[in-house]
N, C-alpha and C. Protein backbone atom coordinates (compact mmCIF):
# COMPACT_ATOMS: atom_id res chain seq x y z
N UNK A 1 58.15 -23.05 152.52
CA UNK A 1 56.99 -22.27 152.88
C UNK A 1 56.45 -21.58 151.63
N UNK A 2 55.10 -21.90 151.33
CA UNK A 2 54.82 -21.25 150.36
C UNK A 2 54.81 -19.56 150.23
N UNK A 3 54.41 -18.40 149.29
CA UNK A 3 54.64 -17.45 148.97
C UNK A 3 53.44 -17.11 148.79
N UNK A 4 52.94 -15.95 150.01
CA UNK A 4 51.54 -15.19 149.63
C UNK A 4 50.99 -15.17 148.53
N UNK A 5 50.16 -15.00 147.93
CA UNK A 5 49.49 -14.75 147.00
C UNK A 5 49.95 -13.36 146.23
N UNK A 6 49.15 -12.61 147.52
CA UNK A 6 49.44 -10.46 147.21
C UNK A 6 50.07 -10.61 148.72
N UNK A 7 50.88 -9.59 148.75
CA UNK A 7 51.28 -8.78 149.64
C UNK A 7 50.60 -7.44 149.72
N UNK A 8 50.22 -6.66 150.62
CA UNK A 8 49.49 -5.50 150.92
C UNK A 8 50.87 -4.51 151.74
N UNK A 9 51.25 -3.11 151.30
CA UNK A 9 51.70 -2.13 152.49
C UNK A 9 50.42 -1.26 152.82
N UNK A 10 49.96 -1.17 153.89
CA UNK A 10 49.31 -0.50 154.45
C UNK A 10 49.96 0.97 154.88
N UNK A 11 49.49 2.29 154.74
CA UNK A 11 50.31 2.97 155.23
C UNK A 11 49.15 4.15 155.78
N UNK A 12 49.43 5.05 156.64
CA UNK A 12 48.80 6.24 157.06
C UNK A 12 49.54 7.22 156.11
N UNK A 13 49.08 8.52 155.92
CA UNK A 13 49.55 9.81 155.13
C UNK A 13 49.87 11.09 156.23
N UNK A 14 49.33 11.35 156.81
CA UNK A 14 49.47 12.95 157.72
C UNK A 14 50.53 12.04 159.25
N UNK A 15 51.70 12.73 159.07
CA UNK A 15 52.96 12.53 159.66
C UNK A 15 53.37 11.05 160.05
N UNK A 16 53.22 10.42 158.57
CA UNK A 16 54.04 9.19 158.14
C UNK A 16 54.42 9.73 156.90
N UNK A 17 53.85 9.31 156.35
CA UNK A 17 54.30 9.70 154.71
C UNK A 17 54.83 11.39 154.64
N UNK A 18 54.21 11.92 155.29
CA UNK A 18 54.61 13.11 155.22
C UNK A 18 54.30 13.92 156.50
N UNK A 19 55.39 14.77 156.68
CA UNK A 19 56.21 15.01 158.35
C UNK A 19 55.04 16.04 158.46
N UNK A 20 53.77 15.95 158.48
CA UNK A 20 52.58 17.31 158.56
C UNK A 20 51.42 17.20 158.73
N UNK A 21 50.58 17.87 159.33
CA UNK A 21 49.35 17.51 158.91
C UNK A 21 48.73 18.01 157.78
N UNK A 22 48.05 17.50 156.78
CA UNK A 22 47.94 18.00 155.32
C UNK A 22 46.87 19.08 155.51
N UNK A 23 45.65 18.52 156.75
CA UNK A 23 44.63 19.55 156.60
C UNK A 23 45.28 21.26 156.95
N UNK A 24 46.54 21.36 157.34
CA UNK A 24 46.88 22.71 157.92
C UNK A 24 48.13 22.94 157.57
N UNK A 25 48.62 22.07 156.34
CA UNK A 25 49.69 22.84 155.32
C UNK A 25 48.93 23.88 154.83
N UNK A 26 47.88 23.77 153.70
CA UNK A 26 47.43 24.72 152.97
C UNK A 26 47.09 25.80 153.99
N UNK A 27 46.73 26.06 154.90
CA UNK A 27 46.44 27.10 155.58
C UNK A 27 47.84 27.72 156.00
N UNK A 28 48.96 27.24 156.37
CA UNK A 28 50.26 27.42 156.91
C UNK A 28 50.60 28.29 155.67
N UNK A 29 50.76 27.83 154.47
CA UNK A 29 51.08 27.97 153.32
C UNK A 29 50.41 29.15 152.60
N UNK A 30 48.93 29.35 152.26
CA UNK A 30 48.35 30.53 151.97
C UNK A 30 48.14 31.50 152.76
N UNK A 31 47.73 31.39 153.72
CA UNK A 31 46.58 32.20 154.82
C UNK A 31 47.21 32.60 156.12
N UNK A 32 48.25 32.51 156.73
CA UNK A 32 48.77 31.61 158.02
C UNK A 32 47.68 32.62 159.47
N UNK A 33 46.92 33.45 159.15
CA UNK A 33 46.17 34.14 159.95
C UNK A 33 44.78 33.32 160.31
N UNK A 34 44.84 31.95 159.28
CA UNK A 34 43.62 31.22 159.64
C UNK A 34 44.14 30.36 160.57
N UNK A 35 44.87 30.19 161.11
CA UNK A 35 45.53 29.20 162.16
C UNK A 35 44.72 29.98 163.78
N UNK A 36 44.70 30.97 163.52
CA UNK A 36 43.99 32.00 164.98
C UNK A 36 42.48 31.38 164.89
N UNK A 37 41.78 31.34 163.61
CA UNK A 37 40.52 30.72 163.85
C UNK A 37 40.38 29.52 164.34
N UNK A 38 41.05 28.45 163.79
CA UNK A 38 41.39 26.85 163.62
C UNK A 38 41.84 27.02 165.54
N UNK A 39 42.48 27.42 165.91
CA UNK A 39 43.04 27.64 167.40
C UNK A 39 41.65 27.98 168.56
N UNK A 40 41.15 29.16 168.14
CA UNK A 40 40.41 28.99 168.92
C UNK A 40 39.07 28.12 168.71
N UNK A 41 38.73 27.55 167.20
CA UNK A 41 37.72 26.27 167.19
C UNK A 41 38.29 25.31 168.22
N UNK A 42 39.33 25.27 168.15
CA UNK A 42 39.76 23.51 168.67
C UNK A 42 39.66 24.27 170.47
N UNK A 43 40.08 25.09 170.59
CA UNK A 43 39.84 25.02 172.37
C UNK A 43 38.41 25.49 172.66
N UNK A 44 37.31 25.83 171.96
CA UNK A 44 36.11 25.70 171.93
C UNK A 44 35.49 24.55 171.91
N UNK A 45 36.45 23.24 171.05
CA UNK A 45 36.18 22.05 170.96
C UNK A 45 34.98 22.00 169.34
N UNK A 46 35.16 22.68 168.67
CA UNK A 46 34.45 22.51 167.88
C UNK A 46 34.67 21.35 166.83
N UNK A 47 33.58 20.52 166.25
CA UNK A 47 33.89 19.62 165.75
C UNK A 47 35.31 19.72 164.49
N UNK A 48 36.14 18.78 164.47
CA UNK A 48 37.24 18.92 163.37
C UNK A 48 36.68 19.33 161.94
N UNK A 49 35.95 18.54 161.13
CA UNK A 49 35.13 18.86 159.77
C UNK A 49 34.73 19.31 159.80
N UNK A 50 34.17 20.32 160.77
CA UNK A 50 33.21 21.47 160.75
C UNK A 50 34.16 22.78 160.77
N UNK A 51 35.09 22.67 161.49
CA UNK A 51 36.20 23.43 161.88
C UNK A 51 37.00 24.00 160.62
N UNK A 52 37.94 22.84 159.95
CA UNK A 52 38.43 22.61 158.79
C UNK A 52 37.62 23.17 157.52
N UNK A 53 36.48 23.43 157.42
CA UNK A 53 35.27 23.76 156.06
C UNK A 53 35.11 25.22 156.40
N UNK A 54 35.45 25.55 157.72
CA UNK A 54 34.67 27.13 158.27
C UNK A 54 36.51 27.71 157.67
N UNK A 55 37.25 27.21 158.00
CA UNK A 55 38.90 27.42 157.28
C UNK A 55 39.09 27.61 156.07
N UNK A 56 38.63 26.85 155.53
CA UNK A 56 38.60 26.78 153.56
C UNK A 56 37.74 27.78 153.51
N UNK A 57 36.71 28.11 153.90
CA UNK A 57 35.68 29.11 153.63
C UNK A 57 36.21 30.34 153.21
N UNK A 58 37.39 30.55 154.72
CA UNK A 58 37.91 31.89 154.74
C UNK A 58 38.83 32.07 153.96
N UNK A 59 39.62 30.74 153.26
CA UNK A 59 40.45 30.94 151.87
C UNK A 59 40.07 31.44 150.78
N UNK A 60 38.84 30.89 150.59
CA UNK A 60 37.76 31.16 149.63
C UNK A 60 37.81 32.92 149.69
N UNK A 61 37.15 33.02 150.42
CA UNK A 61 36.76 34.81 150.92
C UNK A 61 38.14 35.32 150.60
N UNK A 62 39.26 34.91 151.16
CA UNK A 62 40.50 35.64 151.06
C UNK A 62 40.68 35.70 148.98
N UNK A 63 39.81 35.05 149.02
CA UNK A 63 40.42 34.98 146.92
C UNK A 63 41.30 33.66 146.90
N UNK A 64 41.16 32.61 147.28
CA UNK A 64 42.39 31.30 147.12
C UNK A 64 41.23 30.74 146.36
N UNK A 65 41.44 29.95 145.60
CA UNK A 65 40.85 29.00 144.50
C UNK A 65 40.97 28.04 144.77
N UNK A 66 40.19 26.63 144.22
CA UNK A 66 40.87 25.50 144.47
C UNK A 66 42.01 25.11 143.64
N UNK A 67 42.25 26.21 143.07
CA UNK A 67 43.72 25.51 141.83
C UNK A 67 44.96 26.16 142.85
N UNK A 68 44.63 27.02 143.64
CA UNK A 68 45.40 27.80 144.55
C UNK A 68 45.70 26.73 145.42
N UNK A 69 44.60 26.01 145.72
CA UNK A 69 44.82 24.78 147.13
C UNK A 69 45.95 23.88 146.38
N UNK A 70 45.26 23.13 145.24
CA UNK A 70 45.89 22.18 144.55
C UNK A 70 47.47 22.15 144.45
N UNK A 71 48.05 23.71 144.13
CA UNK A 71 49.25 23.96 143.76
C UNK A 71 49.92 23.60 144.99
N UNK A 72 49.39 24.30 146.32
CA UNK A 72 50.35 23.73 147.21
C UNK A 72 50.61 22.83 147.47
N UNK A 73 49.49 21.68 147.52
CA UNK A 73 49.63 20.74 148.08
C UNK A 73 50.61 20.09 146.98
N UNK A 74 50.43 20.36 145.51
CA UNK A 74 51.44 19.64 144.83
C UNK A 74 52.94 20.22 144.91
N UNK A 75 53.06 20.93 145.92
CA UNK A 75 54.72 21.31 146.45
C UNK A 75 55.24 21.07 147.41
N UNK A 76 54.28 20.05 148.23
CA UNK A 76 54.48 19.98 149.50
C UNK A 76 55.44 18.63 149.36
N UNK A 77 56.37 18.59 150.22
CA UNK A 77 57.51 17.54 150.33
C UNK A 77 56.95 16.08 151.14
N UNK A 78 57.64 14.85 150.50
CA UNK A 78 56.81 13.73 151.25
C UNK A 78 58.67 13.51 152.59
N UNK A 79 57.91 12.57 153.40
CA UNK A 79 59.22 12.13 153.95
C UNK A 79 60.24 11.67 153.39
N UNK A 80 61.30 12.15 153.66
CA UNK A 80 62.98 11.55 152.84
C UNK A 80 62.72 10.52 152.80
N UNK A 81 62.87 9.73 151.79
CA UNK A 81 63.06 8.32 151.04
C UNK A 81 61.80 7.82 151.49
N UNK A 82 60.80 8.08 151.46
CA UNK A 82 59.22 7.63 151.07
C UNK A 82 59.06 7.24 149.82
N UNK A 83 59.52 8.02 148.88
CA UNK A 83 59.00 7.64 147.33
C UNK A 83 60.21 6.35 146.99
N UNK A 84 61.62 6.25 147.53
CA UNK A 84 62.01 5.11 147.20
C UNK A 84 61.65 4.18 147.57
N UNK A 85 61.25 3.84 149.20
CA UNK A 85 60.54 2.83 149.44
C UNK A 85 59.03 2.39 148.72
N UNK A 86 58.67 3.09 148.55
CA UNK A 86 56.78 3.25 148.00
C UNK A 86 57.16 2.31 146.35
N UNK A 87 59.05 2.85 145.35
CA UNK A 87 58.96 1.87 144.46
C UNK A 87 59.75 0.84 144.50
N UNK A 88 60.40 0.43 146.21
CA UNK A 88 61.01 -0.69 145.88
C UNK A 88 59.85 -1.75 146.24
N UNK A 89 58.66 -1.17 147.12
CA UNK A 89 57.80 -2.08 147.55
C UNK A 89 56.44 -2.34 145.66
N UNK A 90 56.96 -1.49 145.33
CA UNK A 90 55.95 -2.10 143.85
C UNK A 90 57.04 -2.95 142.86
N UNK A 91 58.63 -2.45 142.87
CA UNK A 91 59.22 -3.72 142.39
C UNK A 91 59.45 -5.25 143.02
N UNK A 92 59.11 -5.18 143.93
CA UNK A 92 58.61 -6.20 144.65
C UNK A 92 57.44 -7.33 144.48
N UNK A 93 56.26 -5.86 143.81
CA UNK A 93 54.67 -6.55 143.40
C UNK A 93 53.79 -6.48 144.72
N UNK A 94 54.31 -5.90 145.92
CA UNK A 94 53.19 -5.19 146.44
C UNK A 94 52.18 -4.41 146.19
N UNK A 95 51.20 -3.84 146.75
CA UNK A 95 49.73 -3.51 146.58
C UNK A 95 50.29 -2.21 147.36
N UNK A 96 50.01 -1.04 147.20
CA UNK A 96 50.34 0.17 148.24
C UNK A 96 49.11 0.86 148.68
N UNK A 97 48.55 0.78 149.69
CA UNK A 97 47.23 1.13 150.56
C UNK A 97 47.39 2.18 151.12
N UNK A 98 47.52 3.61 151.33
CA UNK A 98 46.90 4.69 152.02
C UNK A 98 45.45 4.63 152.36
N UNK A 99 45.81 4.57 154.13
CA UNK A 99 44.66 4.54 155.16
C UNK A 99 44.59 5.60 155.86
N UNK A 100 43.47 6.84 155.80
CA UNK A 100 43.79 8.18 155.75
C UNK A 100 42.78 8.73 156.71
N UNK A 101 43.12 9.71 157.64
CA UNK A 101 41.81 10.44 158.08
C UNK A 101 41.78 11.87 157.03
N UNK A 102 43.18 11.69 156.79
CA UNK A 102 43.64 13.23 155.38
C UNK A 102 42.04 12.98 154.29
N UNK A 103 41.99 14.26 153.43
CA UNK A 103 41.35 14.01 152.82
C UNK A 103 41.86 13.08 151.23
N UNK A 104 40.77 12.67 150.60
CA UNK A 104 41.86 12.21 149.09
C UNK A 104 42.36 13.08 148.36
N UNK A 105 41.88 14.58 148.04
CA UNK A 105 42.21 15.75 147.08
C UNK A 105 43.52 15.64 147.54
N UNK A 106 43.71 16.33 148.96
CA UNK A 106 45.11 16.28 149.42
C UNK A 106 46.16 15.70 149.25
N UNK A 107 45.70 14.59 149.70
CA UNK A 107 46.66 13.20 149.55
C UNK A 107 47.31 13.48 147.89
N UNK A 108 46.41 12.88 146.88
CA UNK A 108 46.36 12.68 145.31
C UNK A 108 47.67 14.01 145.39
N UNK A 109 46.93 15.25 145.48
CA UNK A 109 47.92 16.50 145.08
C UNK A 109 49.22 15.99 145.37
N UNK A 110 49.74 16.06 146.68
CA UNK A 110 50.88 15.65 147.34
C UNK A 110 51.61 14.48 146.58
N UNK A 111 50.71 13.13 146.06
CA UNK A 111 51.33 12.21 145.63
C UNK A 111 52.07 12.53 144.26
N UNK A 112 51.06 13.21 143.50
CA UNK A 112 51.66 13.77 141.96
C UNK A 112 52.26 14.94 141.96
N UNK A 113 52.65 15.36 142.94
CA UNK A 113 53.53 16.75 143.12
C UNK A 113 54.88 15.77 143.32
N UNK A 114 55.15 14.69 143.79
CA UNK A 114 55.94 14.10 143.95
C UNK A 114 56.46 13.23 143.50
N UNK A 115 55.54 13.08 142.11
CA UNK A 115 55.71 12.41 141.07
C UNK A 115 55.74 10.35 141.12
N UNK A 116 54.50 10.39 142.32
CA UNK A 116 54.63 8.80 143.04
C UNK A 116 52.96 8.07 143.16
N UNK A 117 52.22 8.93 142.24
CA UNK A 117 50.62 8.80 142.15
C UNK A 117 50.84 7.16 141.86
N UNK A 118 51.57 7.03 140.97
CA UNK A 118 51.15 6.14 140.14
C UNK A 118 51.66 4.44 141.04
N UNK A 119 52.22 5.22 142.10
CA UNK A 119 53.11 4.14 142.57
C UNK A 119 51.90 3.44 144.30
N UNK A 120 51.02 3.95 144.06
CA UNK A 120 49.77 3.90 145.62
C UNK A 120 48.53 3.20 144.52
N UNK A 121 47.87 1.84 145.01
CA UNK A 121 47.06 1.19 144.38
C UNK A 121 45.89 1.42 144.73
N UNK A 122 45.18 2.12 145.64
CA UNK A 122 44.03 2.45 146.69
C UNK A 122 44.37 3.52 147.83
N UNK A 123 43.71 4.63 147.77
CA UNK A 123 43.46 5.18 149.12
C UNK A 123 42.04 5.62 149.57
N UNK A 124 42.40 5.10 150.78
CA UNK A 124 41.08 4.91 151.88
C UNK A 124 40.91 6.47 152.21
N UNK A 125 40.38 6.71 152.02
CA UNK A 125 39.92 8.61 152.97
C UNK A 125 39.04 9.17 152.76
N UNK A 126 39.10 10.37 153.48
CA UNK A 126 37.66 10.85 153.41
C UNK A 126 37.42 11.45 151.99
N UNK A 127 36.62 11.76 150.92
CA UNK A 127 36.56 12.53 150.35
C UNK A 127 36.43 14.16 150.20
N UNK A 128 36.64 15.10 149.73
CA UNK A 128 36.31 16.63 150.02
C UNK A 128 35.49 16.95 149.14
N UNK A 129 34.78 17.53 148.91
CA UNK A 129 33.37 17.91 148.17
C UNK A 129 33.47 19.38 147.98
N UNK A 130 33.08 19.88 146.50
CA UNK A 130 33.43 20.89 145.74
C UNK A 130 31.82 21.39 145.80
N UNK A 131 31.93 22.99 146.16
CA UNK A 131 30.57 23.38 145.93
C UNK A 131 30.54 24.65 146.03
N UNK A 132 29.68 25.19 144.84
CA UNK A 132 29.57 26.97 144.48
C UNK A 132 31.49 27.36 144.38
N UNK A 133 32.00 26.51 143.74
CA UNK A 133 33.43 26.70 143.55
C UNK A 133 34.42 26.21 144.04
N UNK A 134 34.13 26.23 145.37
CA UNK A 134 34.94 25.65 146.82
C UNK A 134 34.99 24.68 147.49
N UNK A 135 36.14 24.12 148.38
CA UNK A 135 36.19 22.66 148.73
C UNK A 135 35.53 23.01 149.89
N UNK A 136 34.66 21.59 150.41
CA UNK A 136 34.10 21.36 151.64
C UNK A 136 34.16 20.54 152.10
């Protein structure tokens, strides 16, 4: 039988790769009083990205920076033996795909906090957008 060409791992990020949801580490982590806003958006039903930006806002206001965001996320822990698998599948010569509703800032932080950036060939996600200082 012949031998694929490429092999692809496809993977999700927010509680695969890592046991969390990324959009509400940093809030867990800096703020944990923005979880009361985020709580009552969501049983209001307010849209998620709209929800999540009105959150960062109030980091912002609280004095958090985006180097403040960045740091956490680059401390945040991936799942036990994620990063070994992630390089036995590149000594292999797989392709490593993150398919994300997370944002990419997040993701990226998390990956090089963990010292495994280099080991993910593409990720799919949303982008976050920087403006008057702050992520949106």
């Amino acid at each position: 039988m012949p031998r694929p060409k490429e092999v692809f791992a496809f993977f999700d990020f927010d509680e695969t790769l890592v046991d969390f949801n990324s959009d509400l580490w940093v809030f867990d982590r800096l703020c944990p009083e923005i979880r009361g806003y985020i709580k009552k958006g969501l049983s209001e039903h307010v849209d998620w990205t709209e929800l999540i930006d009105g959150a960062l806002l109030q980091l912002y206001d609280a004095g958090f920076m985006v180097a403040d965001i960045k740091q956490v996320f680059r401390e945040a822990p991936m799942v036990a033996r994620v990063p070994d698998l992630l390089r036995m599948l590149k000594r292999c010569g797989a392709k490593v795909v993150i398919v994300s509703d997370a944002n990419t800032l997040f993701i990226e932080c998390i990956l090089e906090g963990n010292g495994i950036r280099d080991l993910v060939d593409e990720i799919i996600s949303n982008p976050i957008l920087r403006k008057a200082g702050r992520l949106k």
